[in-house]
C-alpha atoms as a PDB file:
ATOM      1  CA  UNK A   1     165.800  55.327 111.991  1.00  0.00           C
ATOM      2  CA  UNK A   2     166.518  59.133 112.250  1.00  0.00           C
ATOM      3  CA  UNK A   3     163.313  60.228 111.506  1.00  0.00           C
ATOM      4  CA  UNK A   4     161.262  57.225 113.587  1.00  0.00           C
ATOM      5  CA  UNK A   5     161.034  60.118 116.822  1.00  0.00           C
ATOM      6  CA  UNK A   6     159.686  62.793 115.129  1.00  0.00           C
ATOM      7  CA  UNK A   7     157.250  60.633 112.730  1.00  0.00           C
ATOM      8  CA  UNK A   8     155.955  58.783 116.227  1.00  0.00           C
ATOM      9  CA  UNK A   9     154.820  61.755 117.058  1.00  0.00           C
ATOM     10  CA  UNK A  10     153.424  63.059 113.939  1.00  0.00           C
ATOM     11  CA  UNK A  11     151.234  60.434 113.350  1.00  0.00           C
ATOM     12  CA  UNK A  12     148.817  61.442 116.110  1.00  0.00           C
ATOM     13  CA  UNK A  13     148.753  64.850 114.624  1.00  0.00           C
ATOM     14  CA  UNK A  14     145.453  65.177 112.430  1.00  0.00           C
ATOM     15  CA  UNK A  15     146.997  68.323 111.372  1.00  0.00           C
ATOM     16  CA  UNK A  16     149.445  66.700 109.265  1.00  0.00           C
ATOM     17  CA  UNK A  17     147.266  64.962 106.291  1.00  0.00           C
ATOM     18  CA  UNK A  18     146.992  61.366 106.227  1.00  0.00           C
ATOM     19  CA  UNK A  19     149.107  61.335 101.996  1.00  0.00           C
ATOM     20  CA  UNK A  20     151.030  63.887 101.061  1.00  0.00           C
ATOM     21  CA  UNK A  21     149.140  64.154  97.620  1.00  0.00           C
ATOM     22  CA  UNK A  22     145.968  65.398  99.540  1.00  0.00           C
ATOM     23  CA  UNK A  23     148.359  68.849  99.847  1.00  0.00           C
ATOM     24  CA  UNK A  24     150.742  68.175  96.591  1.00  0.00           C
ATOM     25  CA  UNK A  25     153.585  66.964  98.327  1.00  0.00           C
ATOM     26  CA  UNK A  26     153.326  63.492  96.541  1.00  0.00           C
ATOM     27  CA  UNK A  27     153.188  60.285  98.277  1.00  0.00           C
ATOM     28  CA  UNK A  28     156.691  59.867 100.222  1.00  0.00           C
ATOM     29  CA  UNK A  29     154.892  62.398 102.787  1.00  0.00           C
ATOM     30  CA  UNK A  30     151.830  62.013 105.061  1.00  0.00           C
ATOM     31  CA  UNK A  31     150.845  59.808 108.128  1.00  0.00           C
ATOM     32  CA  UNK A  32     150.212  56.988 106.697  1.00  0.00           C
ATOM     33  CA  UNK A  33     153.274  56.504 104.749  1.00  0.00           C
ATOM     34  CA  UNK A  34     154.994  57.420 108.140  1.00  0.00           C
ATOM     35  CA  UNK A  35     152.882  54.636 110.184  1.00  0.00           C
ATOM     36  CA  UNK A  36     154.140  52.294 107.479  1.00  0.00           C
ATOM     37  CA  UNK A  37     157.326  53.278 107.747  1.00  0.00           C
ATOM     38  CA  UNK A  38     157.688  52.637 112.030  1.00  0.00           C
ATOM     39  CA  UNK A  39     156.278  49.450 111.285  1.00  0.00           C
ATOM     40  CA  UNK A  40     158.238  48.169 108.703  1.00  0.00           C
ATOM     41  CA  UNK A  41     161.484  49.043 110.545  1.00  0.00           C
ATOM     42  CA  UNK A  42     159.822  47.594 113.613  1.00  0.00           C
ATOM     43  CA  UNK A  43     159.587  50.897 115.850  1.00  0.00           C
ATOM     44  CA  UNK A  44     158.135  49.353 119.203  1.00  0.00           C
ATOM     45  CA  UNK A  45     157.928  52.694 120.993  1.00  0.00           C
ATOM     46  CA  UNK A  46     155.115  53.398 118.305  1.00  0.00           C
ATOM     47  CA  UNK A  47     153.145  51.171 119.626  1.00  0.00           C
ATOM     48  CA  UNK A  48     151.037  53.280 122.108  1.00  0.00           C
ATOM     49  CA  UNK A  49     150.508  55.664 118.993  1.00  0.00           C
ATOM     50  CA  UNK A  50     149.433  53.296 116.645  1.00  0.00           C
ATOM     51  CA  UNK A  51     146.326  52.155 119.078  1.00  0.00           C
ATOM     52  CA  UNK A  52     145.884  55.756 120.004  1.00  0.00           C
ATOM     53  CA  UNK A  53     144.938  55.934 116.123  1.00  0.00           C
ATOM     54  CA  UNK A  54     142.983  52.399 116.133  1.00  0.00           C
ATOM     55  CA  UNK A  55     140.818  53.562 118.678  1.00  0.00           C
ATOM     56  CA  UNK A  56     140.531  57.401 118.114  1.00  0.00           C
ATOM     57  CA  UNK A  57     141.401  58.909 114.580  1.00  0.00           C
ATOM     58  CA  UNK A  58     138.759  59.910 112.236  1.00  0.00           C
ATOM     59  CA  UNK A  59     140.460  58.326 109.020  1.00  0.00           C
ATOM     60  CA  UNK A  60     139.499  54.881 108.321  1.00  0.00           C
ATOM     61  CA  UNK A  61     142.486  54.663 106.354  1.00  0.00           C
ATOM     62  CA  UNK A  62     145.069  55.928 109.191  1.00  0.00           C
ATOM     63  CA  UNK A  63     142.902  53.476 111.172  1.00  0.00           C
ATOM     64  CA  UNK A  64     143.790  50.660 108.682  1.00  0.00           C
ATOM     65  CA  UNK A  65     148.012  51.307 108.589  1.00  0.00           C
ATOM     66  CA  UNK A  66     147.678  51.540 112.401  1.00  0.00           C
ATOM     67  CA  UNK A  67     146.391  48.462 112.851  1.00  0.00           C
ATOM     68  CA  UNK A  68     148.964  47.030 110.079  1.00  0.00           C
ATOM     69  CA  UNK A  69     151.700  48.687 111.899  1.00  0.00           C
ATOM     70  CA  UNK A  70     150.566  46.811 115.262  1.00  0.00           C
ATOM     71  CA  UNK A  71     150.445  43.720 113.695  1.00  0.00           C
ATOM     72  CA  UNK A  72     154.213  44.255 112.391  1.00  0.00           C
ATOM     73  CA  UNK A  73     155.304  45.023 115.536  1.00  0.00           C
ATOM     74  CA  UNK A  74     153.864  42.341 116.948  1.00  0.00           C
ATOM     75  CA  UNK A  75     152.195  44.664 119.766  1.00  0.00           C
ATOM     76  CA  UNK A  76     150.735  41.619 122.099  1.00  0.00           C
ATOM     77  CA  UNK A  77     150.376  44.316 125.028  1.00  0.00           C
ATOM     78  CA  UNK A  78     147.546  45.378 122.970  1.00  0.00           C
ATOM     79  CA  UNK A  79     145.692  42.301 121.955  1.00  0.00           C
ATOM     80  CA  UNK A  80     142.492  43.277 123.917  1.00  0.00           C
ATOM     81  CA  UNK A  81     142.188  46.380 122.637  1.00  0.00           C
ATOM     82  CA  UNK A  82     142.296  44.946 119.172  1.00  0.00           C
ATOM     83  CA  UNK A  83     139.546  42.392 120.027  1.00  0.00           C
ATOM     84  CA  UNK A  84     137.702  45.267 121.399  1.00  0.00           C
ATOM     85  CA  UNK A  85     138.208  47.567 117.991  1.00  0.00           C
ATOM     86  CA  UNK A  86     137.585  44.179 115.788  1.00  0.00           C
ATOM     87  CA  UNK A  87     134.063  44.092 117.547  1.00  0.00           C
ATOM     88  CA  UNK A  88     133.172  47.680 117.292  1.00  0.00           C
ATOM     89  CA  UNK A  89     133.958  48.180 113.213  1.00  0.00           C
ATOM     90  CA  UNK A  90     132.682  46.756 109.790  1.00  0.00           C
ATOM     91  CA  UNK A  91     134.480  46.116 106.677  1.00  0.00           C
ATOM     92  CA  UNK A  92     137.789  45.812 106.096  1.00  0.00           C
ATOM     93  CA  UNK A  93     138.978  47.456 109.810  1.00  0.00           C
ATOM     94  CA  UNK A  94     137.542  44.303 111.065  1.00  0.00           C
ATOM     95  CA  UNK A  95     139.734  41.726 108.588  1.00  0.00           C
ATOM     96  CA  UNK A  96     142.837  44.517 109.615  1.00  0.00           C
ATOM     97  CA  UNK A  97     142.003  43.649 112.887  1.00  0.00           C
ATOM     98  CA  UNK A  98     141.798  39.975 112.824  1.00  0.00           C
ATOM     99  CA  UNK A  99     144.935  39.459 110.299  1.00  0.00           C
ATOM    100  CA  UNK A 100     146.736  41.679 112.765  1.00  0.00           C
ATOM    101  CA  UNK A 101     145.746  39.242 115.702  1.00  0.00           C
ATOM    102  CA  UNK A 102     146.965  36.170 113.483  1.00  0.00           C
ATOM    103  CA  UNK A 103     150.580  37.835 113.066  1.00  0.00           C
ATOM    104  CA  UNK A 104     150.064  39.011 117.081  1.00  0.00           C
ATOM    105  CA  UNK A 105     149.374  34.984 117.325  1.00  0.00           C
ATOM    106  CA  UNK A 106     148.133  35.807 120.907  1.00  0.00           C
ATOM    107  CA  UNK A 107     146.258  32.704 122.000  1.00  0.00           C
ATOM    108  CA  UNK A 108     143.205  34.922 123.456  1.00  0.00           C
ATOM    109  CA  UNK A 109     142.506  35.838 120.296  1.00  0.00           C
ATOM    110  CA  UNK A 110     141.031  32.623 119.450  1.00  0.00           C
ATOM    111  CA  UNK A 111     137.766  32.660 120.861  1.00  0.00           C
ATOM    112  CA  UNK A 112     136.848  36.206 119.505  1.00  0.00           C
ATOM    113  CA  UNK A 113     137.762  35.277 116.374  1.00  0.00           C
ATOM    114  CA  UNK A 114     135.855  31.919 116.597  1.00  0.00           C
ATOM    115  CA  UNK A 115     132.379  33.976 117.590  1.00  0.00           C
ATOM    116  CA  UNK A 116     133.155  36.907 114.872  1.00  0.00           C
ATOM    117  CA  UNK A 117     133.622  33.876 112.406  1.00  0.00           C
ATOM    118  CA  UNK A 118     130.213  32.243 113.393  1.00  0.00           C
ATOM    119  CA  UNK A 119     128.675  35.549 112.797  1.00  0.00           C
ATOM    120  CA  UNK A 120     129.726  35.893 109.494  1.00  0.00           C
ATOM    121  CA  UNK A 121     128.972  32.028 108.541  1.00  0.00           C
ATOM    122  CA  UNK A 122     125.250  33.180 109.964  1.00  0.00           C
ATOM    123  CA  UNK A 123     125.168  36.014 107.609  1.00  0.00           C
ATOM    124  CA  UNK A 124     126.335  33.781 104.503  1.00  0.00           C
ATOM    125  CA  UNK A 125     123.437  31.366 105.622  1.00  0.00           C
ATOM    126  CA  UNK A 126     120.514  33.733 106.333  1.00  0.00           C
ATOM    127  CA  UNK A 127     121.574  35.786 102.925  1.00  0.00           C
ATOM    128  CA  UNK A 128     121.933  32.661 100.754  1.00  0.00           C
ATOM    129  CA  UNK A 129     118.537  31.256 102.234  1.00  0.00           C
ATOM    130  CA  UNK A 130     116.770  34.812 101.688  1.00  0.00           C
ATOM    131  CA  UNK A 131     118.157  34.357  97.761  1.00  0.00           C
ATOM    132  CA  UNK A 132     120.300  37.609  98.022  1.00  0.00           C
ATOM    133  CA  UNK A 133     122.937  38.608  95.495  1.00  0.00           C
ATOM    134  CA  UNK A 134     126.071  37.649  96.213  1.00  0.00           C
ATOM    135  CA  UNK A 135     127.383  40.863  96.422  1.00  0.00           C
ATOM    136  CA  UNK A 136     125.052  41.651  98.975  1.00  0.00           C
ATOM    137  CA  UNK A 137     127.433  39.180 101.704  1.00  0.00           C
ATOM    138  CA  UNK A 138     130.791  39.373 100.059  1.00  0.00           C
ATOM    139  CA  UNK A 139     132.154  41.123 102.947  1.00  0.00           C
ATOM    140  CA  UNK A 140     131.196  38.578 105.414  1.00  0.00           C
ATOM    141  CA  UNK A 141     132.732  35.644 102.927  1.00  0.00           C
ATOM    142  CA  UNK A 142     136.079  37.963 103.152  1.00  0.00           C
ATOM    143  CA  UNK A 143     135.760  38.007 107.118  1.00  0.00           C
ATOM    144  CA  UNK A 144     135.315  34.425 106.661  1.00  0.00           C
ATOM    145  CA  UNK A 145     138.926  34.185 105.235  1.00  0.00           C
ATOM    146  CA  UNK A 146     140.791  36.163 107.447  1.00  0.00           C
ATOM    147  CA  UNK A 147     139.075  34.844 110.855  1.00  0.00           C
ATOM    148  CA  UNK A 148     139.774  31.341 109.845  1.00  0.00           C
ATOM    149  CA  UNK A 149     143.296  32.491 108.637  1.00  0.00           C
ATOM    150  CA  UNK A 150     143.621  34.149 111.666  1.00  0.00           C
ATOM    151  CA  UNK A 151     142.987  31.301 113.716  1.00  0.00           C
ATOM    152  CA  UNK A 152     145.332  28.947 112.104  1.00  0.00           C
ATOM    153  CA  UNK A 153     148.176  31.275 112.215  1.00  0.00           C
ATOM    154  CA  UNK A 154     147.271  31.153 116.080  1.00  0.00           C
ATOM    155  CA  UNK A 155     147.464  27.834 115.986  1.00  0.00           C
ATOM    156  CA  UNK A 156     145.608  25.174 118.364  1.00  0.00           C
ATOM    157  CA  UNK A 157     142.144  23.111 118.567  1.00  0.00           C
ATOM    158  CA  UNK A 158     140.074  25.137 118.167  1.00  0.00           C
ATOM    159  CA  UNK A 159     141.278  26.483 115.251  1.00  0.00           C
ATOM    160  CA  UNK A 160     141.473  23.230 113.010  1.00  0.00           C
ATOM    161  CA  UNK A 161     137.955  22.361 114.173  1.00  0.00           C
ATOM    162  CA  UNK A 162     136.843  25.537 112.781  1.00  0.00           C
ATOM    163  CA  UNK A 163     138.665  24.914 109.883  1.00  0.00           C
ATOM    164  CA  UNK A 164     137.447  21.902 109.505  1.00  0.00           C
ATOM    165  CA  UNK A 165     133.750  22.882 110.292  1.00  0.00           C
ATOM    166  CA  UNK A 166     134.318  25.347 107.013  1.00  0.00           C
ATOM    167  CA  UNK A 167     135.291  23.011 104.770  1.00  0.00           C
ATOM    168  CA  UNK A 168     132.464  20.465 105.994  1.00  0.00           C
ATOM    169  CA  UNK A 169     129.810  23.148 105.313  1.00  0.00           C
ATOM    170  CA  UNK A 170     127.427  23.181 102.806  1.00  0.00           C
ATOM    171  CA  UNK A 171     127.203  26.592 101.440  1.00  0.00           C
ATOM    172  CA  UNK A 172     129.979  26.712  98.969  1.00  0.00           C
ATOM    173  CA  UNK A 173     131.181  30.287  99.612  1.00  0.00           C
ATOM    174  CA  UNK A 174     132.251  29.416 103.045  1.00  0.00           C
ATOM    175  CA  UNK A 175     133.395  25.958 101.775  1.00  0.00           C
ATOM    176  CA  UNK A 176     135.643  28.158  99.240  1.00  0.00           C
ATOM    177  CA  UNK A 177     136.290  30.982 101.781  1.00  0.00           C
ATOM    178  CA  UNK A 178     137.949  28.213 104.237  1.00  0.00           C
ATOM    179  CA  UNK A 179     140.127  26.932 101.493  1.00  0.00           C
ATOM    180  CA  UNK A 180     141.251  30.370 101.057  1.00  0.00           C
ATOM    181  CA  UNK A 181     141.773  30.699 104.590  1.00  0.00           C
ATOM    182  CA  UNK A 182     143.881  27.220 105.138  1.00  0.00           C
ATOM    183  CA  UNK A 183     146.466  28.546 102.507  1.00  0.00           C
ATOM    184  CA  UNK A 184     146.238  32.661 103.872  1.00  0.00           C
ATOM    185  CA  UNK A 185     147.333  30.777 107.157  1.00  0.00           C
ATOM    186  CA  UNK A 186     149.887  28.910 106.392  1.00  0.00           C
ATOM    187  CA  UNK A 187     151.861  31.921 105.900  1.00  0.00           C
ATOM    188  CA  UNK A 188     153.019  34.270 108.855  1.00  0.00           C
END
């Protein structure tokens, strides 16, 4: 806990590199391990820190143990703002973002995660029906997971009908995607 001041701080710093291997100070040294560190030992005055990365650092990966870190500190004040960030970004900032909301377990997460997973069952569909490689939609069939994870971990209605409408469809990767996603959520 000594060091949870002066590495709150020091994670907003783009001066300091994001792993200390990128300047040969191995990898007990950098930003990242520090946001890892505040959330593991659940460092709530981080919190304002950690979005201030989300939203505005120019490392994806800083972006990515941010948005972990939130999620272990169960930041709710900043729900919307992680809705907001899951919308804007691709790729795996987007699943950060919507396992993050699962742990949050913020009930207005529900419906953004419900539209972002309907977009990504609409990719799977218009891909498969095109006769693209499967490669070409893996992402989406990932978001697919942790939306639907998300969701249950949330809890609610609207949750097990979208799990349910997963399982009932009749593309296979989402049908194996939602099994996925029913044991992902099952665990906190």
């Amino acid at each position: 806990y000594r060091d949870a001041e002066l590495y709150r701080r020091a994670i907003v710093d783009e001066s300091v590199p994001v792993f200390g291997w990128d300047i040969g100070l191995g990898d007990m040294f950098g930003r990242a391990v520090m946001t890892h560190y505040l959330g593991l030992i659940k460092y709530t005055d981080a919190a304002p820190e950690m979005r201030e990365v989300m939203l505005h650092d120019t490392s994806e990966d800083m972006k990515s143990f941010a948005i972990e870190g939130m999620g272990r500190l169960n930041a709710s004040k900043y729900v919307f703002d992680l809705i907001y960030f899951m919308k804007l970004s691709r790729g795996h900032l987007r699943r950060d973002c919507a396992d993050t909301l699962g742990r949050i377990g913020n009930k207005k997460a529900l419906v953004p995660l419900r539209e972002m997973y309907e977009d990504a069952v609409h990719t799977i569909h218009m891909a498969d029906l095109a006769g693209e490689e499967w490669e070409s939609y893996q992402s989406e069939w990932s978001a697919v997971i942790e939306y639907v994870a998300a969701m249950l971990r949330i809890g609610g209605a609207l949750a097990q009908q979208t799990l349910q409408e997963a399982l009932d469809d009749s593309n296979v990767h989402v049908f194996e995607a939602a099994k996925r996603a029913r044991i992902k959520g099952a665990f906190r």
